[in-house]
PDB file of N, CA and C in Angstrom:
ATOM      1  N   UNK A   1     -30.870  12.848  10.278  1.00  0.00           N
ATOM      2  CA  UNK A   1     -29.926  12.031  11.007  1.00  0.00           C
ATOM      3  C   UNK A   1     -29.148  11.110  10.080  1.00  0.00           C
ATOM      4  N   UNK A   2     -29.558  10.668   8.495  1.00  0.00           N
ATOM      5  CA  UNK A   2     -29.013   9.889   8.398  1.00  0.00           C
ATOM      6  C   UNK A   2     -28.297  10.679   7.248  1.00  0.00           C
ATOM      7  N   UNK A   3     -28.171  11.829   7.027  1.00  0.00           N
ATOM      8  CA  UNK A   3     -27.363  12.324   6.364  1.00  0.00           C
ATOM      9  C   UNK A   3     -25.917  12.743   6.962  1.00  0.00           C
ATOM     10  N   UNK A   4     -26.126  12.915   7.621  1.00  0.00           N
ATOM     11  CA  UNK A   4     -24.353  12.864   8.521  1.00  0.00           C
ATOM     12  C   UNK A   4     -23.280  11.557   8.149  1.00  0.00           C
ATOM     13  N   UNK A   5     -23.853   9.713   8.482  1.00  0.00           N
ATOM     14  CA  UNK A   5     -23.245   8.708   8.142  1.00  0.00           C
ATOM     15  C   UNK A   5     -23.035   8.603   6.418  1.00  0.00           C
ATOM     16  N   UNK A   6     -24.305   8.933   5.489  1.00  0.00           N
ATOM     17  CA  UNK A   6     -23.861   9.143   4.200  1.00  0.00           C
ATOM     18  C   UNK A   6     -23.192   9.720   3.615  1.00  0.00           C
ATOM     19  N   UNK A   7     -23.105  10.951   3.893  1.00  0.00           N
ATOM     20  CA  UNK A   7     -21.708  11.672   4.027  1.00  0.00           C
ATOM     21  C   UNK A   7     -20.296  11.592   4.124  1.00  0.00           C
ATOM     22  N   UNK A   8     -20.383  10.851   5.264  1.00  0.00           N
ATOM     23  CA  UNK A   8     -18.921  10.388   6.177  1.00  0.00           C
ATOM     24  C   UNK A   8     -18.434   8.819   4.811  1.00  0.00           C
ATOM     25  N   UNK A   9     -19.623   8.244   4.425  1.00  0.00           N
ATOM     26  CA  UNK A   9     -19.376   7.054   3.403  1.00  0.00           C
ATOM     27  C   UNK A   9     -19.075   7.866   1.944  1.00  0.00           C
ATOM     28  N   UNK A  10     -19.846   8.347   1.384  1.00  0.00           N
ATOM     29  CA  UNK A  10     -19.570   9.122   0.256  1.00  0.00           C
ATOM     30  C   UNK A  10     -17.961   9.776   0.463  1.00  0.00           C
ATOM     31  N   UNK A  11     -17.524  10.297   1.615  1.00  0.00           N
ATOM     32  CA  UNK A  11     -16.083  10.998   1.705  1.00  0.00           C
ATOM     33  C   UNK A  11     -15.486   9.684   1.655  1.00  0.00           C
ATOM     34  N   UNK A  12     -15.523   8.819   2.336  1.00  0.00           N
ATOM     35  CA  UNK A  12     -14.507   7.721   2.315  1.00  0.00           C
ATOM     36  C   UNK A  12     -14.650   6.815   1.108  1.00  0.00           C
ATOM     37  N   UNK A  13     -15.729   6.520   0.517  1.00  0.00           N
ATOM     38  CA  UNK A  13     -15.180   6.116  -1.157  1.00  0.00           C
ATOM     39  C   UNK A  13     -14.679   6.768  -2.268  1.00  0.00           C
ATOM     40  N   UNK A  14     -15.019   8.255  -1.983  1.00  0.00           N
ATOM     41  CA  UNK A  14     -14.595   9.483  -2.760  1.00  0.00           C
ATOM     42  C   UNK A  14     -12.913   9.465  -2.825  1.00  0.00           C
ATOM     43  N   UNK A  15     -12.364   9.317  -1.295  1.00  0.00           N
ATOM     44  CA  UNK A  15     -10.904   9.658  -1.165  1.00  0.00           C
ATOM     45  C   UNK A  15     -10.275   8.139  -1.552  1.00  0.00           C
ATOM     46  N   UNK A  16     -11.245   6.664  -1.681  1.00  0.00           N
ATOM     47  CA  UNK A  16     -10.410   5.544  -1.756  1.00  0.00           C
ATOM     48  C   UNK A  16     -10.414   5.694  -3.354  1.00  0.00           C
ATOM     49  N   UNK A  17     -10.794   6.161  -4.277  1.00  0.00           N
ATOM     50  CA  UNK A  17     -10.969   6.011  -5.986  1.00  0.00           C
ATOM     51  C   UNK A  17      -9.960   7.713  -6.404  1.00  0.00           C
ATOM     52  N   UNK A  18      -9.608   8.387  -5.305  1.00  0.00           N
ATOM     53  CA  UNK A  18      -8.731   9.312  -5.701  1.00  0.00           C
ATOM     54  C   UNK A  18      -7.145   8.405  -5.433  1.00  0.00           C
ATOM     55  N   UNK A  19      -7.112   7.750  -4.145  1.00  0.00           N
ATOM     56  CA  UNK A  19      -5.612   7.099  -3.912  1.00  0.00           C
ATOM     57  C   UNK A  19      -5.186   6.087  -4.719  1.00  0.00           C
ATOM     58  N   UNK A  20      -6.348   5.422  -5.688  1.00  0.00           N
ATOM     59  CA  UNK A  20      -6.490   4.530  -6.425  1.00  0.00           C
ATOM     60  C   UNK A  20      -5.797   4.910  -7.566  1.00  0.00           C
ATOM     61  N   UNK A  21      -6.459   6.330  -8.192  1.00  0.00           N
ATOM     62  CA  UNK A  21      -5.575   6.758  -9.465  1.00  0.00           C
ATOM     63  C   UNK A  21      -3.996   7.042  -8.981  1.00  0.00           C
ATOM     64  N   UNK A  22      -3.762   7.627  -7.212  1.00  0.00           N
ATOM     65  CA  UNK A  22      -2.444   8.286  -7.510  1.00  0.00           C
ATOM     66  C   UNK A  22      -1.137   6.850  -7.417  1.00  0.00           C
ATOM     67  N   UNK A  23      -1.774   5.862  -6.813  1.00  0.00           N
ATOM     68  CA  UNK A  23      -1.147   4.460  -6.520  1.00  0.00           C
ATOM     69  C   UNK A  23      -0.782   4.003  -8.043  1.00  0.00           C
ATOM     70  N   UNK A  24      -1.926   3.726  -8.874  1.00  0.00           N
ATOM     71  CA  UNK A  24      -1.625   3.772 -11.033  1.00  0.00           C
ATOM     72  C   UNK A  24      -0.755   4.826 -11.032  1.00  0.00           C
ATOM     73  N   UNK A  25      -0.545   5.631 -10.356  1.00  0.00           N
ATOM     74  CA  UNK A  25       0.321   6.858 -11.200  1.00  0.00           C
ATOM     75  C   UNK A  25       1.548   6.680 -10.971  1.00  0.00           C
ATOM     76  N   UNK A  26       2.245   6.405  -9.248  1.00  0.00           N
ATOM     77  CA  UNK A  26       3.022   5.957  -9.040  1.00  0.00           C
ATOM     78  C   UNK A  26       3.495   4.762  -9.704  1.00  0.00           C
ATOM     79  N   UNK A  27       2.839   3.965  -9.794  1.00  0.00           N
ATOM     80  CA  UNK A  27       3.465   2.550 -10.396  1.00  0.00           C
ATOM     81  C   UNK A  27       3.792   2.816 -11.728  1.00  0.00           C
ATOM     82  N   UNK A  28       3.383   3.511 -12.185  1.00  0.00           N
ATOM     83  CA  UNK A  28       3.795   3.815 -13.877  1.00  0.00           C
ATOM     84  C   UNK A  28       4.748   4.545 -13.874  1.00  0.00           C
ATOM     85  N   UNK A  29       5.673   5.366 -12.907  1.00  0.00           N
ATOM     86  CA  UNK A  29       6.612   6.168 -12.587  1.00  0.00           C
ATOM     87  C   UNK A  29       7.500   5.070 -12.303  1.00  0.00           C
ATOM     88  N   UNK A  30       7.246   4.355 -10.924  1.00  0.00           N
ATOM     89  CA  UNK A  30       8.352   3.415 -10.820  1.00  0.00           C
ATOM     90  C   UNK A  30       8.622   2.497 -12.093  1.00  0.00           C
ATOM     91  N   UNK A  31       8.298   2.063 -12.847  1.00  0.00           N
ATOM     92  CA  UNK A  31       7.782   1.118 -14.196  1.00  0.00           C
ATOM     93  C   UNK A  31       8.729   1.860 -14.914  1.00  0.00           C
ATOM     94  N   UNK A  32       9.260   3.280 -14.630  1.00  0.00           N
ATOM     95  CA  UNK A  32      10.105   3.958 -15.911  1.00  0.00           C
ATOM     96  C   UNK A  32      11.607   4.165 -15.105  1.00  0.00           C
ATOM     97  N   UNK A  33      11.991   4.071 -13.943  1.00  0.00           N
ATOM     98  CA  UNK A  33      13.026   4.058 -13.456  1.00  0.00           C
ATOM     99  C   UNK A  33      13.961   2.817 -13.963  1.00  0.00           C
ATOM    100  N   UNK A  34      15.510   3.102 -14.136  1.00  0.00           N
ATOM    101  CA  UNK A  34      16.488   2.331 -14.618  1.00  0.00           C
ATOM    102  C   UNK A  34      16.335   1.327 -14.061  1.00  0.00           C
ATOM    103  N   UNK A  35      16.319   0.962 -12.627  1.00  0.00           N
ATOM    104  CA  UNK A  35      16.591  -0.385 -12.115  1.00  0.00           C
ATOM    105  C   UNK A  35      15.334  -1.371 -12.227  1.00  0.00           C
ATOM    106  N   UNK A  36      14.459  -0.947 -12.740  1.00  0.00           N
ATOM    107  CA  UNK A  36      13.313  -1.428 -12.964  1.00  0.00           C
ATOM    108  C   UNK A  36      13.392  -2.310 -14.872  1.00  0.00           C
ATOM    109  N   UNK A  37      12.804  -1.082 -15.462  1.00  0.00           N
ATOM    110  CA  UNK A  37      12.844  -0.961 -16.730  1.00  0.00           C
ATOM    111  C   UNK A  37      14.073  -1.573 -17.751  1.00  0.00           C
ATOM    112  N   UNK A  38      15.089  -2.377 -17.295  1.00  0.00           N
ATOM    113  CA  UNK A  38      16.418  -2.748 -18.259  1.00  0.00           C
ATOM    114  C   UNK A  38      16.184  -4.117 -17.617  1.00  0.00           C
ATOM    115  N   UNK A  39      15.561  -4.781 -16.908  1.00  0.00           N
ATOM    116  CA  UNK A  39      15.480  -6.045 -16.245  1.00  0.00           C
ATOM    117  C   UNK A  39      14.244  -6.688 -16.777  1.00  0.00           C
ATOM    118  N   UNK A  40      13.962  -8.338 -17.151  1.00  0.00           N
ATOM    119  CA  UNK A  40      12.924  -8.823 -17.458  1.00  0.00           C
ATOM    120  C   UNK A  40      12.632  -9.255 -16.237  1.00  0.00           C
ATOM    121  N   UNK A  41      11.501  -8.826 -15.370  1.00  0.00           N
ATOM    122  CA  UNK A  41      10.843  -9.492 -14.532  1.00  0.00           C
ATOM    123  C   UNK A  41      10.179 -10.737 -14.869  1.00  0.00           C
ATOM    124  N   UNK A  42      10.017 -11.770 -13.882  1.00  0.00           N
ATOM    125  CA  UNK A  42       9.038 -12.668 -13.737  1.00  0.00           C
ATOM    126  C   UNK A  42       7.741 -12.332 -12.374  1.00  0.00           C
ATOM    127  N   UNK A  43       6.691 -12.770 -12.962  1.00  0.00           N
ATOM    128  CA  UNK A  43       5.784 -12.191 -12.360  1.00  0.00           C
ATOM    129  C   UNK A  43       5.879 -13.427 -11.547  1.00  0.00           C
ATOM    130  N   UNK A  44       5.839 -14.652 -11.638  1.00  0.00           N
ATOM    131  CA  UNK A  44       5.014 -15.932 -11.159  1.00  0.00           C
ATOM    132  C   UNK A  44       6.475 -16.692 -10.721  1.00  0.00           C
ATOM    133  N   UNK A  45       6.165 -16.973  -9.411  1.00  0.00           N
ATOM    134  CA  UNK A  45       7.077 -17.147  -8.471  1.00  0.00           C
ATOM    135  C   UNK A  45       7.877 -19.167  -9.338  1.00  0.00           C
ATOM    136  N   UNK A  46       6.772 -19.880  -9.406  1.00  0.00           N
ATOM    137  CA  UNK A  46       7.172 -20.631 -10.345  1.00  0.00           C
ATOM    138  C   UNK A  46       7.968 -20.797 -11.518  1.00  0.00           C
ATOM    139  N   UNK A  47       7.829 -19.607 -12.660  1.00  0.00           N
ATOM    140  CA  UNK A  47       8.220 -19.318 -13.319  1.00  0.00           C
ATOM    141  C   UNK A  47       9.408 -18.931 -13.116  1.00  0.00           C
ATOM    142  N   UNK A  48       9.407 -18.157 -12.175  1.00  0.00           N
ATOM    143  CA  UNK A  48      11.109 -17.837 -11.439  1.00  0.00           C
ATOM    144  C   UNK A  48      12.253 -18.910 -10.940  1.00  0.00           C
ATOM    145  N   UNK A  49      11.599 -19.683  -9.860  1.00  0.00           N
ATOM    146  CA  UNK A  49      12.187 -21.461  -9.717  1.00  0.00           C
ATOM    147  C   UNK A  49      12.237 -21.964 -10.552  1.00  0.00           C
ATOM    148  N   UNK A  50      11.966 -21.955 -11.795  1.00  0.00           N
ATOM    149  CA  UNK A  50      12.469 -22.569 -12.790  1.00  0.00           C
ATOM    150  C   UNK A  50      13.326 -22.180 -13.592  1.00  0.00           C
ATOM    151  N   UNK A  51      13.561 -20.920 -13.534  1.00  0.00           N
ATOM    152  CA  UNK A  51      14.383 -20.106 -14.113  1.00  0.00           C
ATOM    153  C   UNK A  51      15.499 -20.516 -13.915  1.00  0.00           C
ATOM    154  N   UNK A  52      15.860 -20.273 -12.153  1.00  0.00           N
ATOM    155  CA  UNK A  52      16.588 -20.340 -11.424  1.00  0.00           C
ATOM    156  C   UNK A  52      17.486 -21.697 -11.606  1.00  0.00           C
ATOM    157  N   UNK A  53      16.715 -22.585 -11.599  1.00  0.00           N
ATOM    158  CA  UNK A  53      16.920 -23.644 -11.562  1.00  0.00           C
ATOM    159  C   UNK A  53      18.200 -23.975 -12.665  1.00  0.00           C
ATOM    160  N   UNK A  54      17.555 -23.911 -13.726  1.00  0.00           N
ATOM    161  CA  UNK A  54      17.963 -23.825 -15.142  1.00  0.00           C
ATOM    162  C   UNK A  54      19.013 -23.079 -15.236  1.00  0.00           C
ATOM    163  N   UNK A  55      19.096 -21.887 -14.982  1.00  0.00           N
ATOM    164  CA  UNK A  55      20.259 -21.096 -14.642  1.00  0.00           C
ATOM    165  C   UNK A  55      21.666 -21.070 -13.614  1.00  0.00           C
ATOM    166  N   UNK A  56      21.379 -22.180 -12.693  1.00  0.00           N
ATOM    167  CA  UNK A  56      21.924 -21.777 -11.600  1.00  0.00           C
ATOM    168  C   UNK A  56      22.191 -20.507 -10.610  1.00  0.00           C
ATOM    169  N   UNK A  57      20.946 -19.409 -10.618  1.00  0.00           N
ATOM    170  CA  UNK A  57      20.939 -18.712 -10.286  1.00  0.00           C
ATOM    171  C   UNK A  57      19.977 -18.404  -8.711  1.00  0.00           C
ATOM    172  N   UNK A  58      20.726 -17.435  -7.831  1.00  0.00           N
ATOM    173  CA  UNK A  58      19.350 -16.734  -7.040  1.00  0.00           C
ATOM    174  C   UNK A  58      18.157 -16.401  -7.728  1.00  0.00           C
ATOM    175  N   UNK A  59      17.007 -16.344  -6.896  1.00  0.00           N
ATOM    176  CA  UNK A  59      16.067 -15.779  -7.053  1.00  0.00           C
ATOM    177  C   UNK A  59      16.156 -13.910  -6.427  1.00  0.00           C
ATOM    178  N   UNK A  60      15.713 -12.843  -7.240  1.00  0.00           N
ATOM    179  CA  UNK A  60      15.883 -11.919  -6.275  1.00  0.00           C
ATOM    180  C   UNK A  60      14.676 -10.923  -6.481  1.00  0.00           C
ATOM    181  N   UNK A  61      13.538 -10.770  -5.133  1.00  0.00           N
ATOM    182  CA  UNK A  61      12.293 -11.067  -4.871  1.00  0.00           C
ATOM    183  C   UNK A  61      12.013  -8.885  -4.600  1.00  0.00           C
ATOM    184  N   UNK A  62      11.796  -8.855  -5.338  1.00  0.00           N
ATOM    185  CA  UNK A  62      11.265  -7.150  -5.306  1.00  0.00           C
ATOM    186  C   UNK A  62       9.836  -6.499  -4.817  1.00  0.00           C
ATOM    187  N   UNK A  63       9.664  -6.450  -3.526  1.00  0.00           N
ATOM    188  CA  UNK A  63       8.303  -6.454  -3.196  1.00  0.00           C
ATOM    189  C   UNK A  63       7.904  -5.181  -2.779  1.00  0.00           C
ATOM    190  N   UNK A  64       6.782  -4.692  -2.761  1.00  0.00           N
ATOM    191  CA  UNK A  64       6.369  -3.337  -2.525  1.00  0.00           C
ATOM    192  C   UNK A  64       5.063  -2.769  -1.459  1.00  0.00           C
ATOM    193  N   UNK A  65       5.278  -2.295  -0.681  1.00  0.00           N
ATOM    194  CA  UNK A  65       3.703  -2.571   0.153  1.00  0.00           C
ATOM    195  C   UNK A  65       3.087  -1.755  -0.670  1.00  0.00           C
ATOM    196  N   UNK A  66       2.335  -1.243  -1.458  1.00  0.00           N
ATOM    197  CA  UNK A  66       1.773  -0.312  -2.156  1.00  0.00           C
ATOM    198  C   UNK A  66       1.246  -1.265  -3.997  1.00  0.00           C
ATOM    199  N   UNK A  67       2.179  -1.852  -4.209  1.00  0.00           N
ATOM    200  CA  UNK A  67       1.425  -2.353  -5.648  1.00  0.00           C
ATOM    201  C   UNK A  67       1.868  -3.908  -5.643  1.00  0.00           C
ATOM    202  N   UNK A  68       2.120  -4.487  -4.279  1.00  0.00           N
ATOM    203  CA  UNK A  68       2.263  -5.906  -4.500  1.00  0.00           C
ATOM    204  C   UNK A  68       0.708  -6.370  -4.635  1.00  0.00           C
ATOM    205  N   UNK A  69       0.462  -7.277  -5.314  1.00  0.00           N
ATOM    206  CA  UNK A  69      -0.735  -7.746  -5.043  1.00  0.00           C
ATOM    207  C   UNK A  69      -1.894  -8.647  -3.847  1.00  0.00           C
TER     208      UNK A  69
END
């Protein structure tokens, strides 16, 4: 009986450490596209308001459901 639920757990950490590598794979793909790659990002939203600041510039906020943190 209790090999049926171990199973069903073993498949579902099995398939979360496969989507894991293809999510790294993607992001290293997007990471090489033009609109990405010719731009210095700021990671730290602070760092950005200050930027901004200094610059007189927008902030312009690139978010991703998949590799935002």
């Amino acid at each position: 009986m209790l090999r049926t639920p171990m199973a069903l757990l073993g498949a579902v950490l099995l398939s979360t450490a496969v989507s894991a590598q293809s999510m790294e794979e993607k992001y290293q793909q997007k990471l090489k596209k033009d609109f990405v790659s010719h731009v210095d990002w700021v990671q730290s939203l602070e760092d950005a308001q200050k930027a901004a600041k200094e610059s007189k510039k927008l902030i312009f906020g690139y978010f991703t459901r998949s590799y935002a943190p």
